[in-house]
Protein backbone atom coordinates (compact mmCIF):
# COMPACT_ATOMS: atom_id res chain seq x y z
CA UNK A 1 0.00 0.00 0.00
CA UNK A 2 1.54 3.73 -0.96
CA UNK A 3 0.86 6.72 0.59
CA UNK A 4 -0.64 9.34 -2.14
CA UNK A 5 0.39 13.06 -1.25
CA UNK A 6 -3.44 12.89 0.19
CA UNK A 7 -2.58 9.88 2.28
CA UNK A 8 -4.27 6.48 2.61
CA UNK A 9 -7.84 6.54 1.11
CA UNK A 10 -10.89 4.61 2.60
CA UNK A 11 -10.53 1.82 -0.19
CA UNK A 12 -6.59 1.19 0.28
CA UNK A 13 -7.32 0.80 3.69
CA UNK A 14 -10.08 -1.34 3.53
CA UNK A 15 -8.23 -3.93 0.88
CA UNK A 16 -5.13 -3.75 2.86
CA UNK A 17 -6.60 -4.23 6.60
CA UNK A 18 -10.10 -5.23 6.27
CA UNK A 19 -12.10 -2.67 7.51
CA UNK A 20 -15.13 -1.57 6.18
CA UNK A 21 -16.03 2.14 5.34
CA UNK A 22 -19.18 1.60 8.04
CA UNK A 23 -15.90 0.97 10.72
CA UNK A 24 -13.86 3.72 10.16
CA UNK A 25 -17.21 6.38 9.93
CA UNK A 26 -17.87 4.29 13.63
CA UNK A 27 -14.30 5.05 14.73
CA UNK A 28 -15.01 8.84 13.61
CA UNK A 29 -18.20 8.85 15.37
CA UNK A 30 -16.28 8.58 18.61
CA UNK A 31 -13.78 11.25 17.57
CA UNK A 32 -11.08 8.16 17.64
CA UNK A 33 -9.99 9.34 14.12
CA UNK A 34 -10.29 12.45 11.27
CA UNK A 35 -9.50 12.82 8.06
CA UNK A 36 -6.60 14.08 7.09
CA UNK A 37 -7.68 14.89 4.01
CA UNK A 38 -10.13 14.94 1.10
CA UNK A 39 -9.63 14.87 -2.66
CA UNK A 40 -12.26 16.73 -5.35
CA UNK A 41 -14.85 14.26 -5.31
CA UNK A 42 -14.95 14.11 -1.42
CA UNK A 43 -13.66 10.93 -0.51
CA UNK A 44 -11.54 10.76 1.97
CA UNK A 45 -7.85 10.10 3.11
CA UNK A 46 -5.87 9.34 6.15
CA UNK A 47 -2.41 10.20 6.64
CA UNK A 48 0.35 7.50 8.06
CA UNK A 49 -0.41 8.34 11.99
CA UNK A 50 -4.21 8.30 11.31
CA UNK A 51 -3.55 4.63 10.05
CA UNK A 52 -1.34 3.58 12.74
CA UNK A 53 -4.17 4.98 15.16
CA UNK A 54 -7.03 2.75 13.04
CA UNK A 55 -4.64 0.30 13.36
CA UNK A 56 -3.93 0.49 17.57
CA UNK A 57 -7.73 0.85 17.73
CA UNK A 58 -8.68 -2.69 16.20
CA UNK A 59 -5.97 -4.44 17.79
CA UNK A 60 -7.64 -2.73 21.53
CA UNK A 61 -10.76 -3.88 20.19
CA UNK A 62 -10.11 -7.53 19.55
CA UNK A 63 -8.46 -7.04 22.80
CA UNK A 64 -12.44 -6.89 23.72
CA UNK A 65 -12.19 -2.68 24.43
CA UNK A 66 -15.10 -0.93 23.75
CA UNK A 67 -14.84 2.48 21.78
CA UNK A 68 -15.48 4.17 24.70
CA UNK A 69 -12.90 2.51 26.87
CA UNK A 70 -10.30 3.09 23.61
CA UNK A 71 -10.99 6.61 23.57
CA UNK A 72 -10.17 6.81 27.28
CA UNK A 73 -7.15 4.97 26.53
CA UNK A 74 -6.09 7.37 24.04
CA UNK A 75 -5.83 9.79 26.45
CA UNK A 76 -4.02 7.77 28.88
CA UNK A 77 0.11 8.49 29.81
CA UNK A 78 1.97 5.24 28.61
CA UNK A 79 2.28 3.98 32.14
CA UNK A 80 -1.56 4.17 33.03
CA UNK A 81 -1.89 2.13 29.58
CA UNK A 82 0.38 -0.47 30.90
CA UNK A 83 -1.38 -0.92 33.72
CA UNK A 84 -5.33 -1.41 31.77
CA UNK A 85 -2.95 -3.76 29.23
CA UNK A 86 -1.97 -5.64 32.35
CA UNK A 87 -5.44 -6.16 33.70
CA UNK A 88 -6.61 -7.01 30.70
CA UNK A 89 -4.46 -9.96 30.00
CA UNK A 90 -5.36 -11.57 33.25
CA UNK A 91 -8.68 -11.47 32.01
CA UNK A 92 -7.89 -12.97 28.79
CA UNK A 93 -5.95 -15.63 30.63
CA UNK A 94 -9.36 -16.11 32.46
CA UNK A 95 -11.43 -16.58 29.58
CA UNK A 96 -8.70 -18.89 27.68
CA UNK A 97 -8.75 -21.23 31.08
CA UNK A 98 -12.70 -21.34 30.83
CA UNK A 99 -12.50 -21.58 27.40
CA UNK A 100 -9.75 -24.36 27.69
CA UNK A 101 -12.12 -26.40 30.30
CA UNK A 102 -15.37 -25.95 27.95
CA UNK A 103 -13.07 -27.92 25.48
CA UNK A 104 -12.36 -30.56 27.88
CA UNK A 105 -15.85 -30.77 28.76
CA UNK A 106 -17.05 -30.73 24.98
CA UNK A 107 -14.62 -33.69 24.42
CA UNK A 108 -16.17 -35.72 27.09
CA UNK A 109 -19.74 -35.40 26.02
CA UNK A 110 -18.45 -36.10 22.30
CA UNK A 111 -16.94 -39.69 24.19
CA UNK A 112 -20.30 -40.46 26.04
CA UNK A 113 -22.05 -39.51 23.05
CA UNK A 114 -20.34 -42.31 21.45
CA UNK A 115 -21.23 -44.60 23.97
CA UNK A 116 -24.71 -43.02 23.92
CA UNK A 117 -24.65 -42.13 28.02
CA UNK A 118 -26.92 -39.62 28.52
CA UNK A 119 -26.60 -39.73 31.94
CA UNK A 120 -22.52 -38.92 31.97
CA UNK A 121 -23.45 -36.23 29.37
CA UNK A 122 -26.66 -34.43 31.95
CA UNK A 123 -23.32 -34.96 34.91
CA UNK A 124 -20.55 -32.92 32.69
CA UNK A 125 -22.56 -30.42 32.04
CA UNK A 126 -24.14 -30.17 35.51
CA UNK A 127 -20.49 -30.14 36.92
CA UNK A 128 -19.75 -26.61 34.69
CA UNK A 129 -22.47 -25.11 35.93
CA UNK A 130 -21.25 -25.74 39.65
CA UNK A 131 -18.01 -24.24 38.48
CA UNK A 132 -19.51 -21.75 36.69
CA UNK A 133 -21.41 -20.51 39.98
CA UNK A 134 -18.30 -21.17 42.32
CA UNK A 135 -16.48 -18.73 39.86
CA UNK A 136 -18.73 -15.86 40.20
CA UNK A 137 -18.84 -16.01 44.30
C-alpha cells in the first residue's frame, strides 16, 4: 500500500486491513480518528499516523475494548496504559482457562455420546455449571 500526497484513502485501507467504510465512519463517530484529508470528489484520506491509530484501535478492540474505553485509553500516559494492558491480560488468561475447560468438557460429552450415556453427558454439564457458579462467588 503507498501513501498518495493525500494519504491512505478509505478503499486502500479497507483492501489492505479489512475494515469496512461503516468501521472507520464508527471510529469517527467517537472522535477516535479524522481525516486528514479529502480529494475533489470528497472521498476521503488518512495520513500514516491516522492509520497507525485505526490500526492500535482494532488491535484494543479484539483485545475486547469498547470504543469508549479506547478513547479513554487514548488519552491515557503510557504507564496508566500499561497498567489497563496488564489487567486485561489476566482477564484474557481467564477466559482462555474457561474456554480451555469448555473444550475438555465438549470432548467428554463427544466420548459419552459415542457410547450413547446420557446420563454422563446431563453430569458434565451439571459439573460446569457448579463451576460456573463457584467462579462468580
Amino acid at each position: 500500500m503507498r501513501m498518495t500526497n493525500k494519504g491512505f484513502s478509505i478503499k486502500e485501507i479497507s483492501d489492505n486491513y479489512g475494515f469496512s467504510r461503516m468501521m472507520l465512519q464508527r471510529y469517527e463517530k467517537y472522535d477516535l480518528i479524522k481525516p486528514t484529508g479529502k480529494n475533489k470528489y470528497g472521498h476521503l484520506y488518512y495520513d500514516e499516523e491516522m492509520l497507525n491509530r485505526i490500526l492500535l484501535i482494532r488491535f484494543l478492540q479484539g483485545c475486547y475494548f469498547l470504543l469508549p474505553e479506547i478513547k479513554e485509553i487514548m488519552t491515557l500516559s503510557n504507564e496508566e496504559v500499561r497498567k489497563i494492558l496488564d489487567k486485561r491480560v489476566k482477564e484474557l488468561d481467564f477466559r482462555l482457562e474457561r474456554i480451555n475447560d469448555q473444550k475438555e468438557r465438549v470432548k467428554l460429552i463427544q466420548k459419552a455420546l459415542l457410547k450413547d450415556d446420557k446420563d454422563t453427558v446431563i453430569r458434565i454439564i451439571k459439573e460446569a455449571y457448579k463451576r460456573r457458579k463457584e467462579d462468580v462467588l
